[in-house]
Protein backbone atom coordinates (compact mmCIF):
# COMPACT_ATOMS: atom_id res chain seq x y z
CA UNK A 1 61.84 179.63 92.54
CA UNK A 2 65.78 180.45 91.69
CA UNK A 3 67.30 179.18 88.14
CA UNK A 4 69.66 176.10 88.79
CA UNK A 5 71.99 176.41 85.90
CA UNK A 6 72.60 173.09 84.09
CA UNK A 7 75.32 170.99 85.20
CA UNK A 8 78.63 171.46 83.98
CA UNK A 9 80.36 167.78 83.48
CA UNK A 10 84.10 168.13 84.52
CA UNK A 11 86.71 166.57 82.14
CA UNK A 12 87.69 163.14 83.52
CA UNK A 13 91.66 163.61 84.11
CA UNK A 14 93.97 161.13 84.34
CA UNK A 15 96.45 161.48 87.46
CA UNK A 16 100.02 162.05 85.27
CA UNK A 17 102.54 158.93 86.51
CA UNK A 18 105.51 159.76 88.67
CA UNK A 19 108.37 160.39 86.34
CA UNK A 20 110.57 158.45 88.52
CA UNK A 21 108.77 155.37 86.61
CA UNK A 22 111.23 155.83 83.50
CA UNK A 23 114.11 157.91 84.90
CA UNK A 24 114.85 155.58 87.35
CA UNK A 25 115.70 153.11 84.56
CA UNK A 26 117.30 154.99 82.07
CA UNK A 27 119.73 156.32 84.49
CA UNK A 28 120.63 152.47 85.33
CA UNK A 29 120.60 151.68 82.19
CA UNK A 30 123.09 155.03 81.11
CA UNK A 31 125.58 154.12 84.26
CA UNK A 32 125.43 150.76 83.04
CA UNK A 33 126.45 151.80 79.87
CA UNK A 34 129.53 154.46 80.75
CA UNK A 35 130.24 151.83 83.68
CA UNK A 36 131.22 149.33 80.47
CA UNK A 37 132.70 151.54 78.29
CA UNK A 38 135.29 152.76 81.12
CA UNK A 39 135.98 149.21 82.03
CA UNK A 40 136.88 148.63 78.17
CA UNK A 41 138.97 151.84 78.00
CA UNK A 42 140.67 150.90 81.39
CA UNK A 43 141.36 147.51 79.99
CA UNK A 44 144.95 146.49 79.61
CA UNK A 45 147.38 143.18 77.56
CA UNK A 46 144.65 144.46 74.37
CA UNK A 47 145.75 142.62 71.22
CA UNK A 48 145.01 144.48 67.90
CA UNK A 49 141.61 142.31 67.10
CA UNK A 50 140.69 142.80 70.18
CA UNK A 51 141.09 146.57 70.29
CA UNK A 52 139.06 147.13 67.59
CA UNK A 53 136.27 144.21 68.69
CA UNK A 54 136.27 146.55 71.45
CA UNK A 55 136.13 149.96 69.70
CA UNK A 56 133.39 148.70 67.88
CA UNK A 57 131.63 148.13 70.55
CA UNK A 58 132.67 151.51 72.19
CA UNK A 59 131.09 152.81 69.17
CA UNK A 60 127.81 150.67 69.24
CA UNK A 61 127.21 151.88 73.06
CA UNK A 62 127.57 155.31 72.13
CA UNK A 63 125.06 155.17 69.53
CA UNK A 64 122.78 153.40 71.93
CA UNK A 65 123.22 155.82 74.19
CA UNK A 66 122.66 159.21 72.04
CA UNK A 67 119.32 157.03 71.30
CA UNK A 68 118.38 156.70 74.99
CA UNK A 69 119.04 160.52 75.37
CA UNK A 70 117.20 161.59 72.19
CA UNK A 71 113.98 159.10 73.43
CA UNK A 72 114.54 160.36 77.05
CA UNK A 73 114.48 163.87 74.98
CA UNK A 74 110.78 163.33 73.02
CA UNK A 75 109.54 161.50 76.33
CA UNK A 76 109.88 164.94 78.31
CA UNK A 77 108.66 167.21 75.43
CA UNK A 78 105.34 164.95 75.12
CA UNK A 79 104.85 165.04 78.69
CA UNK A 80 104.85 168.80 78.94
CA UNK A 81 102.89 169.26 75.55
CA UNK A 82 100.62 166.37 77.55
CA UNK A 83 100.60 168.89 80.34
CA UNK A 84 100.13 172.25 78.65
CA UNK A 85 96.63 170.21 76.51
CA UNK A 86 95.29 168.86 80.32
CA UNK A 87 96.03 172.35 81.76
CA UNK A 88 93.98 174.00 79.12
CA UNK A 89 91.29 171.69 79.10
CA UNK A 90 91.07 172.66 82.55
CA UNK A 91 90.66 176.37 82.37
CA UNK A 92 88.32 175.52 79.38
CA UNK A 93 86.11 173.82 82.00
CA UNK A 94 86.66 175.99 84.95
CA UNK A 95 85.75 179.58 82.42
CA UNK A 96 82.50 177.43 81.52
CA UNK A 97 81.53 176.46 85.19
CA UNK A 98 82.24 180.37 85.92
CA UNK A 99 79.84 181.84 83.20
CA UNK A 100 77.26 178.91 84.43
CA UNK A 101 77.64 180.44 87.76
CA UNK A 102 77.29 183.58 86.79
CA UNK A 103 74.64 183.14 84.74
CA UNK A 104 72.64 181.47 87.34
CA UNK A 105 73.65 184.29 89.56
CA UNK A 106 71.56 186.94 87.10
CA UNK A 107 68.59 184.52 87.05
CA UNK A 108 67.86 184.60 90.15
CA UNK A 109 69.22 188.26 91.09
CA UNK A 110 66.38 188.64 88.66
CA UNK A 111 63.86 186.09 90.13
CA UNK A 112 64.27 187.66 93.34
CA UNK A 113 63.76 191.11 92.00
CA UNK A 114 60.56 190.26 90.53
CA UNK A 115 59.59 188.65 93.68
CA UNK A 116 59.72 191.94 95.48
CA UNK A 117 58.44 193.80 92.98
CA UNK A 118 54.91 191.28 93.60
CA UNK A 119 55.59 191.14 97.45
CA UNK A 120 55.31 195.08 97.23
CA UNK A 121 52.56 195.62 95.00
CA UNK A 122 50.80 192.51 97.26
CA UNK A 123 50.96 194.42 100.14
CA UNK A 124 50.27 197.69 98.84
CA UNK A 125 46.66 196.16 97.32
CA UNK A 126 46.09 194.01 100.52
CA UNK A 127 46.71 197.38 102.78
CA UNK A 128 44.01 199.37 100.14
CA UNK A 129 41.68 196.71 101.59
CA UNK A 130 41.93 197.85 104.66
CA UNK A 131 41.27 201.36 103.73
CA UNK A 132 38.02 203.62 105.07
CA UNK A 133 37.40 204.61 101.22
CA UNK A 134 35.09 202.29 98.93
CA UNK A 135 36.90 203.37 95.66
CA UNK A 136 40.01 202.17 97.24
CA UNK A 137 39.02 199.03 98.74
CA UNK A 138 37.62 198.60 94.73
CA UNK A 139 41.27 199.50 93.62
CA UNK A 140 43.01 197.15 95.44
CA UNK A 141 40.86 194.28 94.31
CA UNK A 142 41.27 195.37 90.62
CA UNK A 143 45.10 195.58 91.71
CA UNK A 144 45.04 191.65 93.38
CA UNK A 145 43.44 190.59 90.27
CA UNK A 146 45.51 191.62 87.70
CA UNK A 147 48.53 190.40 89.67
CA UNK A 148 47.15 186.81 90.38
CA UNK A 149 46.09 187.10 86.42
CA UNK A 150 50.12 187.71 85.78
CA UNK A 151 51.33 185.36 88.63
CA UNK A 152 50.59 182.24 88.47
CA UNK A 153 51.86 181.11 91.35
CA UNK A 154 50.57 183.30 93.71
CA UNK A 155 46.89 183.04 92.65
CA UNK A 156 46.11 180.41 96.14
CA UNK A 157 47.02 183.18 97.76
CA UNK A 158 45.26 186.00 96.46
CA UNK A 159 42.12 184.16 96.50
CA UNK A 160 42.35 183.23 100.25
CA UNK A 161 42.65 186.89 100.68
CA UNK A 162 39.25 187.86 98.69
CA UNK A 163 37.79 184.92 100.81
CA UNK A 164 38.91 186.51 104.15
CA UNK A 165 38.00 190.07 102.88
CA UNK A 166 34.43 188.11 102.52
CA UNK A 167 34.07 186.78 105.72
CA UNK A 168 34.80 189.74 107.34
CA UNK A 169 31.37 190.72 109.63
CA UNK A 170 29.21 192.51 107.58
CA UNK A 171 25.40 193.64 107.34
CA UNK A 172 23.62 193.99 104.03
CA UNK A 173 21.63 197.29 103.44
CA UNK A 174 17.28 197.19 103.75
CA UNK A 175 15.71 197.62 100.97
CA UNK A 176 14.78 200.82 99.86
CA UNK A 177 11.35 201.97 101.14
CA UNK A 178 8.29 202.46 98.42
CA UNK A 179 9.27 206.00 96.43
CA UNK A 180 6.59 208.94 97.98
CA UNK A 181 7.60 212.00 96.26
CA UNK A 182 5.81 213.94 99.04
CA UNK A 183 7.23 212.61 101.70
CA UNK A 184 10.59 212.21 100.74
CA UNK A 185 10.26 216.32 99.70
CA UNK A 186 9.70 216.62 103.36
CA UNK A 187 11.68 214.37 104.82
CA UNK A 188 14.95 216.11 102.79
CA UNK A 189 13.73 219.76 103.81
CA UNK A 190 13.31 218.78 107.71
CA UNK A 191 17.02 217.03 107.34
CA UNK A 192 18.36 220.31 105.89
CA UNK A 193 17.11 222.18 108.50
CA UNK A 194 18.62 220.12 110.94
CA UNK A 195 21.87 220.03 109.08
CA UNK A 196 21.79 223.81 108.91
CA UNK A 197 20.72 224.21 112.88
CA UNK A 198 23.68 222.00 113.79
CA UNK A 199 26.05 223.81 111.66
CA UNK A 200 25.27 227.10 113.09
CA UNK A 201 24.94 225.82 116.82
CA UNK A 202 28.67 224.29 116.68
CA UNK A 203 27.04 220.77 117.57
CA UNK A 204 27.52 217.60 116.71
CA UNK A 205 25.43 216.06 113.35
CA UNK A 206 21.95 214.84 114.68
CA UNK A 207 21.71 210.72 114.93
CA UNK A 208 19.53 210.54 111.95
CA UNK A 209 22.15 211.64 110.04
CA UNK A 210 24.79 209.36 111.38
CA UNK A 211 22.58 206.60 110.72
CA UNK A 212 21.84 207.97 107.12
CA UNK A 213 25.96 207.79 106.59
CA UNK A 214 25.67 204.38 107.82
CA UNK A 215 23.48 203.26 104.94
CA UNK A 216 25.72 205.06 102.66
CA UNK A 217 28.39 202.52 103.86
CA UNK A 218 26.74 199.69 103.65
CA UNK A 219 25.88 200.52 100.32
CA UNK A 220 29.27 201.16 99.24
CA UNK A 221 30.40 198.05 100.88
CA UNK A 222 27.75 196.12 99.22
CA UNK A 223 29.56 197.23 95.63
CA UNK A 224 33.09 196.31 97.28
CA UNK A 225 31.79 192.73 97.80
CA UNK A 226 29.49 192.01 94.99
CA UNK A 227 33.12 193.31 93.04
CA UNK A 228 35.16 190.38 94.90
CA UNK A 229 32.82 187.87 94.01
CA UNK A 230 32.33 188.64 90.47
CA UNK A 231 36.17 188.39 90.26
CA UNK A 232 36.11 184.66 92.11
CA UNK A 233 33.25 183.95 89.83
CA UNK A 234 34.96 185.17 86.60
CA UNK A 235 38.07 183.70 87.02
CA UNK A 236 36.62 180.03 88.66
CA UNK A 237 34.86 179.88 85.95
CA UNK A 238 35.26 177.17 83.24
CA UNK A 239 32.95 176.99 80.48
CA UNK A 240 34.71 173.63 78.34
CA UNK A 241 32.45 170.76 78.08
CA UNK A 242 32.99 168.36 80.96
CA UNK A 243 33.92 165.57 78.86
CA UNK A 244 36.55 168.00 76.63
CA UNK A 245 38.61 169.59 79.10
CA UNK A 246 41.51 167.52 78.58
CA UNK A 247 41.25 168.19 75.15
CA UNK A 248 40.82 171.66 74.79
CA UNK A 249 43.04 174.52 76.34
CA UNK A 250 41.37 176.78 79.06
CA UNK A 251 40.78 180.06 78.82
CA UNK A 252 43.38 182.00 79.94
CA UNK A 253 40.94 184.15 82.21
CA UNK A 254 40.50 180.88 84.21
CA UNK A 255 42.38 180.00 87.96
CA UNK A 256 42.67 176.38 87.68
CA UNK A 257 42.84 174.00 90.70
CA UNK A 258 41.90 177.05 93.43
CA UNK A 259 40.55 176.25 96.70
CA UNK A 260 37.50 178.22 98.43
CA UNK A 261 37.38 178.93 101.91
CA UNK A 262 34.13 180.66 102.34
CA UNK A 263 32.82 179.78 105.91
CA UNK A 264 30.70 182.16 107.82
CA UNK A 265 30.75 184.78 104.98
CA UNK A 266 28.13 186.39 104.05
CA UNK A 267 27.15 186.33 100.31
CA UNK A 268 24.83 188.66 97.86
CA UNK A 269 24.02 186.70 94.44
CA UNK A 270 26.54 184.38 95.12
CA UNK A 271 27.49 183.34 91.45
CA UNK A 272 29.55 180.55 90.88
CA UNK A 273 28.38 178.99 87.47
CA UNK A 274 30.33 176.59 85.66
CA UNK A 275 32.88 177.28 88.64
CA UNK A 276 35.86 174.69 88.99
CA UNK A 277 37.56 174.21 92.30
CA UNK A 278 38.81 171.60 94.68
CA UNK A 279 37.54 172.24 98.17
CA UNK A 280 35.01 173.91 98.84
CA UNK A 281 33.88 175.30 102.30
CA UNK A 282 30.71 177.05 102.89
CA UNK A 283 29.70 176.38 106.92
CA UNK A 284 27.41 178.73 108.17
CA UNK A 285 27.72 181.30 105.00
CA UNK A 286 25.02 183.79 104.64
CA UNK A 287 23.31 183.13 101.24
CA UNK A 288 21.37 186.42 100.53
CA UNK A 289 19.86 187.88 97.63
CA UNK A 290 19.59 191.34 96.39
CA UNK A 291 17.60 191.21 93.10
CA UNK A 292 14.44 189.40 93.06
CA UNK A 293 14.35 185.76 91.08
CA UNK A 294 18.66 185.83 90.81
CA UNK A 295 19.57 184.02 94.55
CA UNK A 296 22.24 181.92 94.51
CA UNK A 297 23.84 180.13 91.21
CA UNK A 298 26.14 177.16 91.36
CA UNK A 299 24.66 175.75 88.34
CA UNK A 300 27.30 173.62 86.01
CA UNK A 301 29.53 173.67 89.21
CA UNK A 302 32.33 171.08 89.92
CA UNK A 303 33.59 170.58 92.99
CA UNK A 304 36.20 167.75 92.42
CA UNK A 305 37.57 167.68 96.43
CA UNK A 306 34.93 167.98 98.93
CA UNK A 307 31.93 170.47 98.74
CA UNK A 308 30.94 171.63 102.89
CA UNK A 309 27.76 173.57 103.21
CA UNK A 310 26.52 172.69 106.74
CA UNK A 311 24.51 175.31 108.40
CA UNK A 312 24.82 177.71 105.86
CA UNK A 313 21.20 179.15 105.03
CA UNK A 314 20.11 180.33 101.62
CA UNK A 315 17.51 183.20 101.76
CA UNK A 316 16.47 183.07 98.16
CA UNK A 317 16.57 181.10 94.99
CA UNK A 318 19.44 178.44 95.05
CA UNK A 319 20.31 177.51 91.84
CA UNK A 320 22.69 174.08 92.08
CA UNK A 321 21.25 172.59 88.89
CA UNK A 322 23.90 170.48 86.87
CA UNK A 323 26.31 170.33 89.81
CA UNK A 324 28.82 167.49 90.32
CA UNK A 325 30.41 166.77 93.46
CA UNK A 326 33.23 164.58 93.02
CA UNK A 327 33.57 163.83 96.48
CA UNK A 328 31.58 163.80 100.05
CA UNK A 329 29.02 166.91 100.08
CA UNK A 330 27.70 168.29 103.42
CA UNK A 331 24.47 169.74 103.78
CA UNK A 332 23.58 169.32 106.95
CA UNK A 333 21.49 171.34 108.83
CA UNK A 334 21.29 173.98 105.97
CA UNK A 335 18.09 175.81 105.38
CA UNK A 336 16.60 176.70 101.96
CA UNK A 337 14.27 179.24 102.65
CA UNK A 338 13.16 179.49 99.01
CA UNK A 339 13.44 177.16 96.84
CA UNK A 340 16.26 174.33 96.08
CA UNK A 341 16.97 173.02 92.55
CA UNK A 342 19.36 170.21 92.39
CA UNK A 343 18.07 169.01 89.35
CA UNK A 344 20.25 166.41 87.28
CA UNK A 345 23.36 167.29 89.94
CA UNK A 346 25.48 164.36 90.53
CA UNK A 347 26.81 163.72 94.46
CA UNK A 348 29.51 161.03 93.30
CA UNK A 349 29.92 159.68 97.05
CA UNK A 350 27.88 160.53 100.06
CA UNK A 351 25.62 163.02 100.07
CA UNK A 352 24.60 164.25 103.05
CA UNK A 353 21.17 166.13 103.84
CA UNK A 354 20.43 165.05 107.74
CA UNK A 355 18.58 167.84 108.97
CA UNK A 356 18.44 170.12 106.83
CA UNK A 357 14.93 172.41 106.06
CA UNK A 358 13.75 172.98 102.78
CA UNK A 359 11.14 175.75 103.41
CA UNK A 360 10.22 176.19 99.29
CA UNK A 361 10.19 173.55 96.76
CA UNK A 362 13.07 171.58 96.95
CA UNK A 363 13.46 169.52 93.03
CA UNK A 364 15.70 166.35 93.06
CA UNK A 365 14.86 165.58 89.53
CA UNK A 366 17.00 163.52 87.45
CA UNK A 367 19.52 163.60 90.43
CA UNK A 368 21.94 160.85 90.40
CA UNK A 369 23.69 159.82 94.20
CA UNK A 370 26.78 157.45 93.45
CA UNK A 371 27.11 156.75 96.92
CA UNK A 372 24.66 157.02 100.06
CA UNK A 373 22.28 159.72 100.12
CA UNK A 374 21.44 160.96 103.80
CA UNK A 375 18.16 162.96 104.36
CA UNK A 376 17.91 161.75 108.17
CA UNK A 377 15.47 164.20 109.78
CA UNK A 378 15.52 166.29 107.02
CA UNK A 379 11.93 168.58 106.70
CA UNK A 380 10.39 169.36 103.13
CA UNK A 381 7.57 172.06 104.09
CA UNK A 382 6.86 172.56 100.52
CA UNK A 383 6.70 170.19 97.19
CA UNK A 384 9.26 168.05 96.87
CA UNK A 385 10.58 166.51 93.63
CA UNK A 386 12.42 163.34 93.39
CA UNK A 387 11.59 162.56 89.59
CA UNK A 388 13.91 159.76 88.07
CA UNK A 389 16.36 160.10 90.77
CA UNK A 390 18.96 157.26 90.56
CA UNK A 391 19.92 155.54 93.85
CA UNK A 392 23.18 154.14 93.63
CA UNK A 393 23.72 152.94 97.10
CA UNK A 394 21.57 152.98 100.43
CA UNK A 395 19.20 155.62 101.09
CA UNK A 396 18.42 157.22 104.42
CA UNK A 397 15.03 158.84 105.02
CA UNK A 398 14.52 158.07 108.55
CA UNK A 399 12.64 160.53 111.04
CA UNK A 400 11.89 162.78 107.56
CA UNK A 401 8.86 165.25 107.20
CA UNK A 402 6.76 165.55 104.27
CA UNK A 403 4.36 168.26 104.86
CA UNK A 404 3.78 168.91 101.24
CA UNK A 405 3.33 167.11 97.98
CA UNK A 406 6.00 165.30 97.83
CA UNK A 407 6.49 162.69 94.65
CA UNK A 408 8.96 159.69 94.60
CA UNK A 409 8.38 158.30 90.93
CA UNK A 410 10.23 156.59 88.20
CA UNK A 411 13.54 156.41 90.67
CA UNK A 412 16.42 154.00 89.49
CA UNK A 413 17.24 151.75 91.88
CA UNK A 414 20.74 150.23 91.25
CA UNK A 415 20.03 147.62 94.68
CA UNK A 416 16.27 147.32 96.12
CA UNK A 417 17.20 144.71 98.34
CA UNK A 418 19.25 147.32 99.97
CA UNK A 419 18.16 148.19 103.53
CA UNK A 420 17.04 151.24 102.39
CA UNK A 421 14.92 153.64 105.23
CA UNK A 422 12.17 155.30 103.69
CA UNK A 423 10.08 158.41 105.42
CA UNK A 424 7.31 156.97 107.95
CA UNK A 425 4.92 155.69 105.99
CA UNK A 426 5.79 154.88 102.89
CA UNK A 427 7.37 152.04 101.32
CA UNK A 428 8.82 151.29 97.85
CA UNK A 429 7.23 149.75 94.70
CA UNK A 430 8.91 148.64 91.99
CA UNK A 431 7.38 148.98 88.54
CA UNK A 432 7.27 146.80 85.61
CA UNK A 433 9.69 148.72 83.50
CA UNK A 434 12.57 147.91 86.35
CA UNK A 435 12.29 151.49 87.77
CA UNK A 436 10.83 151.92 91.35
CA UNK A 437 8.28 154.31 93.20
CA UNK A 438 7.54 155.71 97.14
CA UNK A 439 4.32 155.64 97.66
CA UNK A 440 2.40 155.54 101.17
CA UNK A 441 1.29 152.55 103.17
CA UNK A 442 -2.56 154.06 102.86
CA UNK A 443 -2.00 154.31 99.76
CA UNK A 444 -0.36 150.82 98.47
CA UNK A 445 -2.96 148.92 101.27
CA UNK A 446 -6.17 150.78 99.17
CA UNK A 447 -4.95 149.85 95.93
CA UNK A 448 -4.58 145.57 96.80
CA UNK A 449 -7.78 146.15 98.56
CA UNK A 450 -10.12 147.13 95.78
């Protein structure tokens, strides 16, 4: 934003008086005198004492009045030397106000020049995203980078564009079929041939090979994105202690206070670790991986405005050990097709799992849900964990399936009186050490009975 230039105070002038104040009075007070002094000298029938009484006083008013005309005299030369002092306080004041203004004036004749400077090389890396070329796609991310890096104030905005270059449409590569030296030697000579037919025929490259420069792209694309969201992840990153970040100064690599808009994108190794944002939003992303074992990671996250998920799906790992979630999390209706760590997160108000799928193991363990934790209709096909889970507040497991081993043990209960709604089936116990446990109705009814 422009310089302001700090206020210049103006002297505080006095309003000079109207001379007519003092001349007025002297000039009475002059006539008044001559007025006498011609009456005396007009005067007749003087005697000789009485012609020098009056002399003498002829004399006296004369004096007098030299000493009216020599105070009238220093009265006018201290108002003009008055005058001359206010007059050059005031061109003191108005040559500072000037060199304020014009100092202000080159501040922000050179704010504004480096704001073009950044609007052109914005728009020169956000057109290089548009470009048919994967190096220079690459170059204009570099380029967005190192500006938000050395523009503060713009970084919002440069990360809303990587977000929107990630939710463009876009369709991972397959993977690479098994290597068969043999039929890969074949499979290159029959494509030459073809290339080499085509050429000399004057016709158009065969399908295969159209399709072939397809893959290319997506590969190339692939690199493009996996480049964007190492640069989100690098720079979201924040690797102080939790309870030390007020304390200690963050790395000058890291965006503080961005927000994520994510929705519908689709992701490869999404890695987010030890990320730091506000809001989050994640509806309906793609969560895909390309290495086996790697997946997802949003371990160490914090999401300290609201974290949305719903519908996304997560084909692979998802890592969101150690994640806090200052405020509501949404993750409804996502599916975990592998498995779901959420081991020792923290959901700080409600969490919300109502119908979501959990096709692998899904681990609660150590989880702590400061306000209500809704798993309404939610399905667990595999193991599920929920090992020394604290309960804060009321629990929702109503209409739930639990079609695998699924273990509810040593859970803190901050309320048990609560009206808690456990799956079908199973009911609470509390233990003697204060903690509590789910187990089923079969179950608990067995164990009274024998």
């Amino acid at each position: 934003m422009p310089v302001v230039a700090a206020e210049v105070v103006p002297p505080q002038l006095r309003t000079p008086r109207p001379a007519a104040w003092w001349i007025v009075p002297v000039t009475l007070l002059v006539g008044g005198v001559v007025g006498g002094v011609a009456w005396l000298l007009l005067g007749a029938g003087w005697s000789v004492a009485e012609a020098t009484a009056r002399q003498g006083a002829i004399q006296t008013a004369l004096a007098a009045g030299a000493g009216v005309g020599a105070a009238v005299t220093l009265m006018l030369a201290f108002r003009r030397q008055r005058h001359q002092e206010h007059a050059a306080h005031v061109n003191a004041y108005l040559a500072e106000r000037n060199a304020a203004l014009a100092e202000q004036v080159a501040e922000n004749t050179k704010h504004d020049a480096t704001e073009r400077r950044v609007t052109d090389l914005y728009t020169k890396a956000a057109e290089q995203l548009g470009h048919d070329k994967a190096a220079v796609r690459l170059a204009g991310l570099y380029a967005l980078e190192r500006l938000a890096q050395d523009n503060p104030g713009h970084r919002q905005t440069i990360v809303n564009v990587i977000c929107a270059y990630l939710r463009m449409p876009y369709t991972p590569p397959e993977p690479a079929p098994t290597y068969n030296s043999e039929r890969d030697r074949k499979a290159a000579l029959r494509a030459a041939r073809r290339r080499y037919q085509a050429a000399r025929a004057g016709i158009p490259v065969p399908a295969e090979l159209g399709a072939a420069q397809e893959a290319d792209d997506r590969e190339e694309e692939l690199q493009v994105r996996l480049t964007a969201q190492r640069i989100l992840g690098l720079h979201l990153c924040d690797d102080r202690p939790a309870d030390q970040r007020c304390a200690l100064p963050a790395a000058p690599a890291f965006w503080e206070g961005m927000n994520l808009d994510l929705a519908g994108a689709t992701l490869i190794d999404f890695d987010l670790s030890n990320g730091h944002v506000v809001d989050a939003r994640f509806e309906g992303a793609n969560f895909r991986e390309c290495t086996d074992f790697r997946g997802t990671s949003f371990i160490g996250a914090t999401f300290t405005g609201s974290a949305r998920f719903a519908k996304a799906t997560f084909r692979g790992i998802a890592w969101l050990d150690k994640v806090t979630f200052a405020k509501d999390a949404d993750f409804e209706w996502v599916t975990f097709y592998d498995h779901a760590g959420f081991d020792k997160a923290v959901f700080a108000e409600v969490a919300r799992f109502g119908k979501a799928t959990f096709s692998g193991e899904a681990g609660f363990r150590m989880t702590i849900f400061g306000g209500m934790a809704r798993f309404e209709e939610a399905t667990f096909i595999e193991d599920a964990w929920f090992f020394r889970v604290t309960f804060t507040k009321r629990v929702w497991f109503s209409k739930a399936t639990l079609a695998g081993n699924t273990w509810f043990s040593r859970m803190v209960m901050v309320d048990p009186a609560e009206a808690h709604v456990w799956p079908d089936g199973w009911q609470l116990e509390m233990t003697p050490d204060g903690t509590g446990r789910l187990v089923r109705e079969a179950d608990s009814a067995l164990t009274k009975g024998t």
